[in-house]
C-alpha atoms as a PDB file:
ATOM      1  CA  UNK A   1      31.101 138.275 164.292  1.00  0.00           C
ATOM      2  CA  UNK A   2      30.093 140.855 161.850  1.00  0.00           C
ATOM      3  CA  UNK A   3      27.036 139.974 159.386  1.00  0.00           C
ATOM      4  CA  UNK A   4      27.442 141.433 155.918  1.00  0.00           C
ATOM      5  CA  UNK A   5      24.321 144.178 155.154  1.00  0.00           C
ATOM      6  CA  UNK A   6      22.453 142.366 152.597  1.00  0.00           C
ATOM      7  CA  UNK A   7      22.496 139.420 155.219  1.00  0.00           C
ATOM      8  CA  UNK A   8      20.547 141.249 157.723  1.00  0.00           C
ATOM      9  CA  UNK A   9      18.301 142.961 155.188  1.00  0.00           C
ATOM     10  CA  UNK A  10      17.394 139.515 153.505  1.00  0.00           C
ATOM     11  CA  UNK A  11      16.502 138.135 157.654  1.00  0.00           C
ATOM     12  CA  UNK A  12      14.616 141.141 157.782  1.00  0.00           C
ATOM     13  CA  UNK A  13      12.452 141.409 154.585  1.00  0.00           C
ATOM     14  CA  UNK A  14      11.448 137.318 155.185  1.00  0.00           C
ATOM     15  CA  UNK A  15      10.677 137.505 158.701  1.00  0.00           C
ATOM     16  CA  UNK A  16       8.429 140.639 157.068  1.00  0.00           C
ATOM     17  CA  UNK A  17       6.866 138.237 154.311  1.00  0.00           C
ATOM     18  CA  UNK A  18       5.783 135.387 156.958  1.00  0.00           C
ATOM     19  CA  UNK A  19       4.421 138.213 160.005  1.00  0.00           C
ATOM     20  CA  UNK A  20       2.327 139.807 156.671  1.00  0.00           C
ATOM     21  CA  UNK A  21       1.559 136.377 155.627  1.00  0.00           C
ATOM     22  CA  UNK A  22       0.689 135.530 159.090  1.00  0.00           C
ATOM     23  CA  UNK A  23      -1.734 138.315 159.042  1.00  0.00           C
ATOM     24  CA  UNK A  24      -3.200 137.894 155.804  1.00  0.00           C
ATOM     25  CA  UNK A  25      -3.866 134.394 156.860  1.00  0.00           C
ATOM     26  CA  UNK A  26      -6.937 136.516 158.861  1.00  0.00           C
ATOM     27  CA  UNK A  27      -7.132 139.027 156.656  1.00  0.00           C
ATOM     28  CA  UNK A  28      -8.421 138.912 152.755  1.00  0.00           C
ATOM     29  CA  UNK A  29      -5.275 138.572 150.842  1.00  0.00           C
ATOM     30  CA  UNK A  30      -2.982 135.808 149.859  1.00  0.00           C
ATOM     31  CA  UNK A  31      -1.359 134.787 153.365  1.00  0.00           C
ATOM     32  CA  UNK A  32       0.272 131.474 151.980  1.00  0.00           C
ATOM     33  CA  UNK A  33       1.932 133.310 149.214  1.00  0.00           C
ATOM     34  CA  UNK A  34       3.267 135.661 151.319  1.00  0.00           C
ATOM     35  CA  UNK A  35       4.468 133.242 153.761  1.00  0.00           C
ATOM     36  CA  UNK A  36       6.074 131.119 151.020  1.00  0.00           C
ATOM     37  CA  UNK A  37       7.636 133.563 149.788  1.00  0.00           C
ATOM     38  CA  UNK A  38       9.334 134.678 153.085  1.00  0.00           C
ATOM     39  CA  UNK A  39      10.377 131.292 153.387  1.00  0.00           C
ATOM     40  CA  UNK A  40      12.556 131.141 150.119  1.00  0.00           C
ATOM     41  CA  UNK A  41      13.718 134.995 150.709  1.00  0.00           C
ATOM     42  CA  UNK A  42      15.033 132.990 154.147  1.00  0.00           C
ATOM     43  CA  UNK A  43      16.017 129.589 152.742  1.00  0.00           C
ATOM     44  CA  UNK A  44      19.943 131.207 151.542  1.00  0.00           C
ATOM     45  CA  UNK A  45      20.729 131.665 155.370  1.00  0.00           C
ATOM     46  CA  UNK A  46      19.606 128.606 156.435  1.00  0.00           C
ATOM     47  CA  UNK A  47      22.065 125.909 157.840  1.00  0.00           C
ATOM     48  CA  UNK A  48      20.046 123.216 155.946  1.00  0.00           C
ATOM     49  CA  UNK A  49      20.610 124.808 152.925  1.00  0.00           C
ATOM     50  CA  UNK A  50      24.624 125.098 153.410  1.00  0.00           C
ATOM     51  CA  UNK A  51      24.731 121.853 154.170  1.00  0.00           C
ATOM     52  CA  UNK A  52      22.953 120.884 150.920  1.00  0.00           C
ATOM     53  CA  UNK A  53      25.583 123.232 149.116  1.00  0.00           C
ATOM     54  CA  UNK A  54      28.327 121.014 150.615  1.00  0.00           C
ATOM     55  CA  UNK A  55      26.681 117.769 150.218  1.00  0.00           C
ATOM     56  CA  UNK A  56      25.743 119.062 146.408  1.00  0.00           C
ATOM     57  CA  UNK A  57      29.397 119.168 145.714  1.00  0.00           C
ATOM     58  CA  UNK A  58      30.599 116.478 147.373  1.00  0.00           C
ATOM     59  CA  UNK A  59      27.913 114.293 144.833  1.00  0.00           C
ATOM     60  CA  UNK A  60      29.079 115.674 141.510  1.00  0.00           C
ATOM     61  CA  UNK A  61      32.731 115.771 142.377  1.00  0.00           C
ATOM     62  CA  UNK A  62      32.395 112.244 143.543  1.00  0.00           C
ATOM     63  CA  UNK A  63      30.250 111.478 140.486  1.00  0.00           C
ATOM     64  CA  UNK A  64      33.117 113.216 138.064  1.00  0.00           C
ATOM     65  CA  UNK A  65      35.510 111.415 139.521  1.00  0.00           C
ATOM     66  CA  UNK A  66      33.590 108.057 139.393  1.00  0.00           C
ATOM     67  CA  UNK A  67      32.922 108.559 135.311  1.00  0.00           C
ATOM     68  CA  UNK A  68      36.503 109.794 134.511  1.00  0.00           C
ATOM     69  CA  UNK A  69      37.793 106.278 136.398  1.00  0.00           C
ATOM     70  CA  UNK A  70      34.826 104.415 134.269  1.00  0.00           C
ATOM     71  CA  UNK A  71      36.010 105.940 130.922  1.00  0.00           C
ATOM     72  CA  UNK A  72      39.586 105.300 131.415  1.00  0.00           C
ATOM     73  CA  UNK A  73      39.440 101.338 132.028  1.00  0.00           C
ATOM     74  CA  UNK A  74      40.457  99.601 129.172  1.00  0.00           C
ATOM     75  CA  UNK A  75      37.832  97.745 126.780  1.00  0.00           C
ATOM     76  CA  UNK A  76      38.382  94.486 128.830  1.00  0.00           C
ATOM     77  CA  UNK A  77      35.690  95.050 131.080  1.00  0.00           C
ATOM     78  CA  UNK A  78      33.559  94.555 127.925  1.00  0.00           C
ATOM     79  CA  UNK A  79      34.803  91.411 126.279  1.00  0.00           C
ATOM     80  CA  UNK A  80      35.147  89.317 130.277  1.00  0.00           C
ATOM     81  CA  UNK A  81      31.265  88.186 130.094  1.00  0.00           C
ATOM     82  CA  UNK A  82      31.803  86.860 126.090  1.00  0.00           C
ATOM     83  CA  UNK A  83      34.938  84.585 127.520  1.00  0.00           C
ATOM     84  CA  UNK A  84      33.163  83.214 130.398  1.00  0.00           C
ATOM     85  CA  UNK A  85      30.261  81.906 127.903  1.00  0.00           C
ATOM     86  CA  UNK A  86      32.771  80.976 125.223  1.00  0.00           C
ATOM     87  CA  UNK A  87      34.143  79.044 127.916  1.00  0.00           C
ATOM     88  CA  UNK A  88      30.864  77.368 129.198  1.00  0.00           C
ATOM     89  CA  UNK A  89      29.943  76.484 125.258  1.00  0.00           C
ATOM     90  CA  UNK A  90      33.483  74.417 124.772  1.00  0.00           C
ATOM     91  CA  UNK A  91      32.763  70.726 125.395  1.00  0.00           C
ATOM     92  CA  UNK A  92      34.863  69.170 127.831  1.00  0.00           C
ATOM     93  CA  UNK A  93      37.826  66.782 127.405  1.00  0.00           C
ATOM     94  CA  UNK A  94      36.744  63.709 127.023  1.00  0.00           C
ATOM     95  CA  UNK A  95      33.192  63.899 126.430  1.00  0.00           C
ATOM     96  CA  UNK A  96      31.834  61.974 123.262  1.00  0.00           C
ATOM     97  CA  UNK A  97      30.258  64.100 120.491  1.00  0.00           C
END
């Protein structure tokens, strides 16, 4: 398996970030920053974050597809709740006035 050159150079400057972070935790200087920062330099190569790519688009196509079928329904869907209390206002056969 070959891993493209920006790949490994991201792996290494965020593994970098947290050991310097790490260090600056016991050191004066801003550890957590540092750390945090390694962190999102790392988060692209994660297998969390592909999977949260996947799932992303999976949502919104589901989503699109979900408001396209909404749209195209015909008015109806709108004008069932007014019949069922047209019908519940008729008086019945029969009944005296």
């Amino acid at each position: 398996m070959i891993i493209p050159l920006r790949r490994i150079i991201r792996i290494c400057l965020g593994v970098l970030l947290i050991l310097l972070g790490i260090a600056e935790l016991f050191l004066p200087g801003p550890g957590l920053a540092l750390i945090a920062a390694g962190i999102l330099v790392l988060a692209p190569n994660s297998r969390v974050s592909v999977w949260l790519k996947r799932t992303f688009r999976r949502l919104a196509a589901w989503l699109g597809r979900s408001v396209r079928n909404w749209k195209s329904r015909p008015a109806r869907r709108l004008r069932r709740p007014f019949k069922w209390i047209a019908a519940k206002m008729r008086p019945k056969k029969g009944a005296a006035r």
